[in-house]
Each structure stands twice: as C-alpha cells, then as structure tokens.
C-alpha atoms as a PDB file:
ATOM      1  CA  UNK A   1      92.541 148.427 138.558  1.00  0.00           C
ATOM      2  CA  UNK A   2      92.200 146.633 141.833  1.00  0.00           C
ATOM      3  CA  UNK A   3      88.594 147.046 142.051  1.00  0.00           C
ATOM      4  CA  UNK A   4      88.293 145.507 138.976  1.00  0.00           C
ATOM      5  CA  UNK A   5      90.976 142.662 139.695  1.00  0.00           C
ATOM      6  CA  UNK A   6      88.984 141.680 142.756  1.00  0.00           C
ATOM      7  CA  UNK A   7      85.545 141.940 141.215  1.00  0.00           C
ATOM      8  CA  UNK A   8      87.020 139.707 138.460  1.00  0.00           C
ATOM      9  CA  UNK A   9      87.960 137.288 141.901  1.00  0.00           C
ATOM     10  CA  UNK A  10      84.920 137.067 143.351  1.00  0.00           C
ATOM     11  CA  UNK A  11      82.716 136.629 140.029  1.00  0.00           C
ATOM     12  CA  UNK A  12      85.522 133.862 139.512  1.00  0.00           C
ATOM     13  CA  UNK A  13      85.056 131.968 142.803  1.00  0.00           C
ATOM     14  CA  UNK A  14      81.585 132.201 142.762  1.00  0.00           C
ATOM     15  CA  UNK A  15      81.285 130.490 139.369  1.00  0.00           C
ATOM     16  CA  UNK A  16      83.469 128.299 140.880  1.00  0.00           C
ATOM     17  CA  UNK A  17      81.464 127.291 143.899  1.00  0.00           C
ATOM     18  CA  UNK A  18      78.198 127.440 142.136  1.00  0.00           C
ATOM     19  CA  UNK A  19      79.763 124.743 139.807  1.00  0.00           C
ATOM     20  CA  UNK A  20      80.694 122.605 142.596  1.00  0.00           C
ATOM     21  CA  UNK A  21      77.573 122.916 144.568  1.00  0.00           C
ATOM     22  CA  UNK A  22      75.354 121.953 141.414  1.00  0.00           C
ATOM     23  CA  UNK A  23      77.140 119.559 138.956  1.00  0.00           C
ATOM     24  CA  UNK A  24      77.749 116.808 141.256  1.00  0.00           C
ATOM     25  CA  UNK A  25      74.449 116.281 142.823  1.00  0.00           C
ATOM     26  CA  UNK A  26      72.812 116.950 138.841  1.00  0.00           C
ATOM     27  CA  UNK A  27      75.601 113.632 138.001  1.00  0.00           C
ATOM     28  CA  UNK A  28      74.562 111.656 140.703  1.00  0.00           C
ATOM     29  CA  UNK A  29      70.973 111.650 140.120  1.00  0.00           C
ATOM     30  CA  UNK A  30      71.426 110.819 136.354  1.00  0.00           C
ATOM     31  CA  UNK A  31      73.589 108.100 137.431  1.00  0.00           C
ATOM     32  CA  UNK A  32      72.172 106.862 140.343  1.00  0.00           C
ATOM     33  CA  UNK A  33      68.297 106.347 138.535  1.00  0.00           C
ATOM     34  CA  UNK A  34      70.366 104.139 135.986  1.00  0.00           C
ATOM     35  CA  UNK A  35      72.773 101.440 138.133  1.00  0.00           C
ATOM     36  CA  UNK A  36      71.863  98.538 139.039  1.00  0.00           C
ATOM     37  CA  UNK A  37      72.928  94.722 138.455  1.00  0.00           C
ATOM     38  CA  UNK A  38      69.994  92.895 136.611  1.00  0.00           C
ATOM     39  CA  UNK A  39      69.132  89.587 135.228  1.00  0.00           C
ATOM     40  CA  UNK A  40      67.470  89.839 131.817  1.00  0.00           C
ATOM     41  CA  UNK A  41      65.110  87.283 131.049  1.00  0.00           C
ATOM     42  CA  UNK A  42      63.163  86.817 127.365  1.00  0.00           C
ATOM     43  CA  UNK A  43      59.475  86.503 127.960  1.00  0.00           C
ATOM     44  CA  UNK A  44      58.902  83.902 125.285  1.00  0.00           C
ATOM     45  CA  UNK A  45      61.476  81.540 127.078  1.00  0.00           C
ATOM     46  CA  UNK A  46      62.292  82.492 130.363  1.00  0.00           C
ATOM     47  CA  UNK A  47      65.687  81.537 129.616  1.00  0.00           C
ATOM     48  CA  UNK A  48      68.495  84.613 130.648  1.00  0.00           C
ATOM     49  CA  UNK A  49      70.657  86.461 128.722  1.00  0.00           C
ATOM     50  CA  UNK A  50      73.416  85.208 128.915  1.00  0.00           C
ATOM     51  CA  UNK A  51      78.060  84.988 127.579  1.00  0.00           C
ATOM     52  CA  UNK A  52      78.448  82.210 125.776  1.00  0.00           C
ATOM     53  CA  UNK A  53      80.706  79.567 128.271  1.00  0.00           C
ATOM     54  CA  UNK A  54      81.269  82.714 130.909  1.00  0.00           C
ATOM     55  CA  UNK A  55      84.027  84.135 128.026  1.00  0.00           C
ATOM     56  CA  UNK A  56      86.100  86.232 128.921  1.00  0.00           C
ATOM     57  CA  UNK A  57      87.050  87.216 125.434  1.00  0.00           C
ATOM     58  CA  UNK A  58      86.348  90.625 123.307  1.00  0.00           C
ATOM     59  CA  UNK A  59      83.581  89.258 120.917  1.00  0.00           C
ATOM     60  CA  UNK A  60      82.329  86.375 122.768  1.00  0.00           C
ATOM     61  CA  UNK A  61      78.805  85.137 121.577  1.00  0.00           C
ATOM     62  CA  UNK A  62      75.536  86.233 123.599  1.00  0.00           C
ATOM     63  CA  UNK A  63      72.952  83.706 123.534  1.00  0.00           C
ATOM     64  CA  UNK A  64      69.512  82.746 125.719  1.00  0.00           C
ATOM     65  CA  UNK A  65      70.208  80.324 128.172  1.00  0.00           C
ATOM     66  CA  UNK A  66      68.706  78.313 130.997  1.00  0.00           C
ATOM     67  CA  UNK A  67      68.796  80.611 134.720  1.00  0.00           C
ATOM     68  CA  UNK A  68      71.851  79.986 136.857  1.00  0.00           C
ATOM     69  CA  UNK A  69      72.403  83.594 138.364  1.00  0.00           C
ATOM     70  CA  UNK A  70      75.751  83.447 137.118  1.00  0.00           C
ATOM     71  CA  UNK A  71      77.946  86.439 136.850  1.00  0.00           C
ATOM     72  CA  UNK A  72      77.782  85.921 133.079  1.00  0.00           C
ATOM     73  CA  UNK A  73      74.029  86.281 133.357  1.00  0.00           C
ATOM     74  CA  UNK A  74      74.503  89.031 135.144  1.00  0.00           C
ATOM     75  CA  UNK A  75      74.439  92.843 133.626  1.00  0.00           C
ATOM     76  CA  UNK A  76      75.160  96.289 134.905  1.00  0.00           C
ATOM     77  CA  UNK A  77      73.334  99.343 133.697  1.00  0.00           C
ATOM     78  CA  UNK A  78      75.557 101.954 133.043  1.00  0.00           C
ATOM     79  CA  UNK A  79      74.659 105.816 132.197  1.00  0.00           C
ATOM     80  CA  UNK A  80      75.951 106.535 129.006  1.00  0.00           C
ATOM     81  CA  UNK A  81      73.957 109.820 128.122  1.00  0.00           C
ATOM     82  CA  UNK A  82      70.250 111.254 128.636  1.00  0.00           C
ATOM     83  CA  UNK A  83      67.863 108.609 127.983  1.00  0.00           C
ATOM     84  CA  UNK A  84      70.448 105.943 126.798  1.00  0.00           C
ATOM     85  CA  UNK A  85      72.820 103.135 128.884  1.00  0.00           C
ATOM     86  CA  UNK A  86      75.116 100.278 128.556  1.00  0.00           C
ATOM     87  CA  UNK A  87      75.147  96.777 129.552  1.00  0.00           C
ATOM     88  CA  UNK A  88      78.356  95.758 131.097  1.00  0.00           C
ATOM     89  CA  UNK A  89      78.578  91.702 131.738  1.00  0.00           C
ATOM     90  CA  UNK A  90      79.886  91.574 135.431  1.00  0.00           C
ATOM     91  CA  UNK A  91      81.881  88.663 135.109  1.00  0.00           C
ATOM     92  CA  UNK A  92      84.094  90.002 132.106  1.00  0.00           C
ATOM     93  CA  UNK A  93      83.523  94.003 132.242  1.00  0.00           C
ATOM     94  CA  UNK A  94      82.790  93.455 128.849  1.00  0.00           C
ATOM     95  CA  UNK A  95      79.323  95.564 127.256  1.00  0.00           C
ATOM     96  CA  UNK A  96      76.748  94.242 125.097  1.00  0.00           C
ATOM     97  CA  UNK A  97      77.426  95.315 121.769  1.00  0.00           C
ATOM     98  CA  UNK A  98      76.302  94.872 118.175  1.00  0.00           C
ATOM     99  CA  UNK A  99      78.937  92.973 116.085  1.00  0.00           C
ATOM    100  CA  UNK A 100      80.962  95.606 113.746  1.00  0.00           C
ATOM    101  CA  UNK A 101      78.115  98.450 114.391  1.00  0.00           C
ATOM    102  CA  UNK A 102      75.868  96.789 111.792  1.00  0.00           C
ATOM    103  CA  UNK A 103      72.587  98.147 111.271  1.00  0.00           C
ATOM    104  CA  UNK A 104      71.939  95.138 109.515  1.00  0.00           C
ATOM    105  CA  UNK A 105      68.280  93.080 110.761  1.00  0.00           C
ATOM    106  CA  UNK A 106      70.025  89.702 112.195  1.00  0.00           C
ATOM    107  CA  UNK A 107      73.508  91.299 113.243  1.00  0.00           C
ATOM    108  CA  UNK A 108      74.807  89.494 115.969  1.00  0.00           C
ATOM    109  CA  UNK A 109      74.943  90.235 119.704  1.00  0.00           C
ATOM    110  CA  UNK A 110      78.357  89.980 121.540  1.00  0.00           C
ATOM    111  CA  UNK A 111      80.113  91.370 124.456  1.00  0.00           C
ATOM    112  CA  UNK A 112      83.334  93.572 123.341  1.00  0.00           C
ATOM    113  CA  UNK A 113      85.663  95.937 125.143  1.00  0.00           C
ATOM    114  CA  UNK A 114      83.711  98.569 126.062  1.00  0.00           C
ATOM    115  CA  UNK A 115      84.081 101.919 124.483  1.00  0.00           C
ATOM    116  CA  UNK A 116      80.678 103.652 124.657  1.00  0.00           C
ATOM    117  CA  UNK A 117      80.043 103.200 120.799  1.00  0.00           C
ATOM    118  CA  UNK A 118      76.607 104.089 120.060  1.00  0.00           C
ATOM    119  CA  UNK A 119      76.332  99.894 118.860  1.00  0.00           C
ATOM    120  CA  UNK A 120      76.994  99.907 122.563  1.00  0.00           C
ATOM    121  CA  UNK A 121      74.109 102.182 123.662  1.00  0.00           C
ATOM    122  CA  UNK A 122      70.707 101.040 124.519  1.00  0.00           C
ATOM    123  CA  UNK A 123      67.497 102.263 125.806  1.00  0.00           C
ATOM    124  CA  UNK A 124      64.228 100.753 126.815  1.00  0.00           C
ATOM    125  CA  UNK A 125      61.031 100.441 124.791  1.00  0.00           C
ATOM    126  CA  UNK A 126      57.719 101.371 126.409  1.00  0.00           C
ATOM    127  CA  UNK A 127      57.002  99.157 129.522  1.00  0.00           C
ATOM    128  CA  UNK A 128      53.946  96.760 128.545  1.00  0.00           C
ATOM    129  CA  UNK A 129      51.349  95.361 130.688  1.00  0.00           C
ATOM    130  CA  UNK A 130      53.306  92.372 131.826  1.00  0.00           C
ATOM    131  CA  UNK A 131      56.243  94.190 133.346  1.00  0.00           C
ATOM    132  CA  UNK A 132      58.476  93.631 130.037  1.00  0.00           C
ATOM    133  CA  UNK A 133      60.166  96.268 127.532  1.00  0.00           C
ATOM    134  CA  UNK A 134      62.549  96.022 124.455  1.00  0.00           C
ATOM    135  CA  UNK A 135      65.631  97.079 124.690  1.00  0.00           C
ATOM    136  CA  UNK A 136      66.727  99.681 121.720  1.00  0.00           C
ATOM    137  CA  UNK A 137      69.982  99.810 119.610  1.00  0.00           C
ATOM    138  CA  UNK A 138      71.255 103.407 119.672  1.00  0.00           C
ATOM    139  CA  UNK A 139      72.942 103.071 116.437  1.00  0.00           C
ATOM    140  CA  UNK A 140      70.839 101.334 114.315  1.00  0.00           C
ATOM    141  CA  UNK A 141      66.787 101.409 116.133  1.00  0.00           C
ATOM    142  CA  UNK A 142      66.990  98.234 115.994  1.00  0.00           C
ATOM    143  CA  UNK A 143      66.042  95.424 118.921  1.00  0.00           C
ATOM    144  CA  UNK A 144      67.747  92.748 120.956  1.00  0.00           C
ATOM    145  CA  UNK A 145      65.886  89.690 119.534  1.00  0.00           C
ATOM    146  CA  UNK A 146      66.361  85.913 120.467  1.00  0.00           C
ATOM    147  CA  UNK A 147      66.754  84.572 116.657  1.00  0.00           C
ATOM    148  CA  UNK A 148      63.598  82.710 115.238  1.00  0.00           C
ATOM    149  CA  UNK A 149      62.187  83.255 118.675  1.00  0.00           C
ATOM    150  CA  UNK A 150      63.552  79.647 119.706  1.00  0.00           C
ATOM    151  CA  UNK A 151      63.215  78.852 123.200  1.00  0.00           C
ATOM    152  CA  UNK A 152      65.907  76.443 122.928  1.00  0.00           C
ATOM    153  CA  UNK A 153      68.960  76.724 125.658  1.00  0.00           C
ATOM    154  CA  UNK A 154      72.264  78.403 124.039  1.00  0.00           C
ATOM    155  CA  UNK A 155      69.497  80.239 120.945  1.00  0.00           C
ATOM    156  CA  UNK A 156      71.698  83.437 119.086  1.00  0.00           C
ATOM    157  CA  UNK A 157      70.836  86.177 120.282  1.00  0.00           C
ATOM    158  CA  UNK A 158      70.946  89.248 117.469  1.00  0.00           C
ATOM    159  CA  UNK A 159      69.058  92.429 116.261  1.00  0.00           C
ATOM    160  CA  UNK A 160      66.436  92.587 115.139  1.00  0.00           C
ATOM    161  CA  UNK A 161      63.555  95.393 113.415  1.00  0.00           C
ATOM    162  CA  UNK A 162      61.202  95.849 116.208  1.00  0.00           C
ATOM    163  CA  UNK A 163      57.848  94.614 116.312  1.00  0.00           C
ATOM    164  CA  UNK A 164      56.978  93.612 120.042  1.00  0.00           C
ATOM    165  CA  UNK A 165      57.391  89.987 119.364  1.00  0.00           C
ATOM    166  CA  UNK A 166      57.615  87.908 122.707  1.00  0.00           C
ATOM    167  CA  UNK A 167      60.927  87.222 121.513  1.00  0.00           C
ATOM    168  CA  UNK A 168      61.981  91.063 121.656  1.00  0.00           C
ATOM    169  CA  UNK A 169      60.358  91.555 125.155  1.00  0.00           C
ATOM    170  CA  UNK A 170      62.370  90.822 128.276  1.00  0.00           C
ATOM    171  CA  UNK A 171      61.908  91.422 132.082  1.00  0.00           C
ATOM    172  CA  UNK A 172      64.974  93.497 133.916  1.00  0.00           C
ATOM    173  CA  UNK A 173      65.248  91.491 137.288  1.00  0.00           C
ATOM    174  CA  UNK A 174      67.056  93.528 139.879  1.00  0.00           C
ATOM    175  CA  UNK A 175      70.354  91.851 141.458  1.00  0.00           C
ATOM    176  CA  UNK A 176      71.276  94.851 143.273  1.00  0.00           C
ATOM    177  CA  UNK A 177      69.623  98.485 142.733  1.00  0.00           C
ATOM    178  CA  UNK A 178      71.408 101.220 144.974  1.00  0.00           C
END
C-alpha cells in the first residue's frame, strides 16, 4: 500500500510540475502575439475609429472621425480565443461590440461593458497589398463598415456583409506593441 501511495505522489507532482512548466509560457505566447494599443484608421477616409464625444457610457455610438490620438481613438487588442480578439477602447475599458448581437447587415457599432460575447469577438480578414485588412464579426461574419462609405467626420460606423470595399478596409497603427 505504500508503494502504491507514493507512486500515486510522484505521478501527482509530476503532473503537477509539468503543468506549471508548460501552460504559462503556451498563455503567454497566445497573448503576447495579440496586445497591443492601435489606432484604426478606414482606408477610404483616413479618418480613425473612434467613441462618439470620448463616452464613457455602455452603448455609446462608434463613428469615423478626424485623427487626434485620443484615448477614445485608441483600442487594445485583447486575446479572446485561437484566432479571435477584442477591442477594448482605452479611455472607457469599454469593447467594440455589435448592438444587441444582431446579425443584421447595417447593425450598429458601439462600445458596451465588456463580456467576451461572440458580438464582441473579432478577427482579421486577409492582409491586402496596401497594408489594410477587415476586421470580422465572430457572431454574425459580418464586417466593420463605415455606413455608405462617407468620408464625412462623425460617419456611423456599423456591420456590414463583406465585400472588400475601401470602406471595410482599415490600417491597425501600433500605439504600443510589447
């Protein structure tokens, strides 16, 4: 019985260390090839993404608007799982979302309290020529679109079906990258 009792120990603590050894440096390179504070910028306008009036608020408006480097411009990618992210606003904490998980083409584009909702999950398109990619709804496949591809200051942004438009395809300007 003790032979088996400390056979049953060390298995146990070398499960144990194995684990620790491993899972932690697996975590960190997930999350480490995914932070990052960026700017967004549309390609058709140049204009950044941007909270409506810095808002603080749970379903605040996101909308195109003229470059300030503003912490409400500002967004931090966020592992959520294998291949997909979040996009936190750093002035609010708040994450891009789609309004009410619609799947809906035109559903608005707000920042809520995050809660890693798949309306909250996004993931780049292919990288074109230019340097640009769309950025993917996880719930619905759907894109982050500047509506009637306006290039006006304070334009809706929504979702959109994909179709490369310039209005679909934005530039991911590093702030910070660790």
């Amino acid at each position: 019985m003790r032979t088996f009792v400390r056979r049953l120990a060390a298995v146990t603590a070398a499960a144990v260390v194995g684990a620790v050894m491993t899972v932690p440096g697996t975590a960190q390179a997930e999350v480490s090839r995914n932070d990052g504070i960026y700017v967004i910028s549309a390609l058709h306008s140049s204009k950044c993404l941007d909270v409506q009036d810095a808002s603080m608020n749970h379903m605040a408006n996101v909308l195109q608007a003229n470059c300030t480097g503003t912490w409400n411009q500002q967004w931090i990618r966020r592992y959520a799982t294998t291949g997909w992210f979040m996009l936190v606003a750093r002035h609010s904490g708040k994450c891009l979302d789609v309004a009410w998980a619609s799947t809906a083409h035109g559903a608005d584009v707000i920042q809520g309290d995050c809660w890693a909702g798949y309306n909250q999950q996004w993931r780049e398109g292919p990288v074109q020529s230019d340097g640009t990619i769309s950025l993917i709804a996880r719930h619905s496949g759907k894109c982050l679109d500047v509506q009637d591809a306006s290039t006006a200051h304070g334009a809706n942004v929504l979702q959109g079906t994909c179709w490369n438009g310039r209005n679909q395809r934005w530039y991911m300007n590093p702030v910070y990258v660790p």
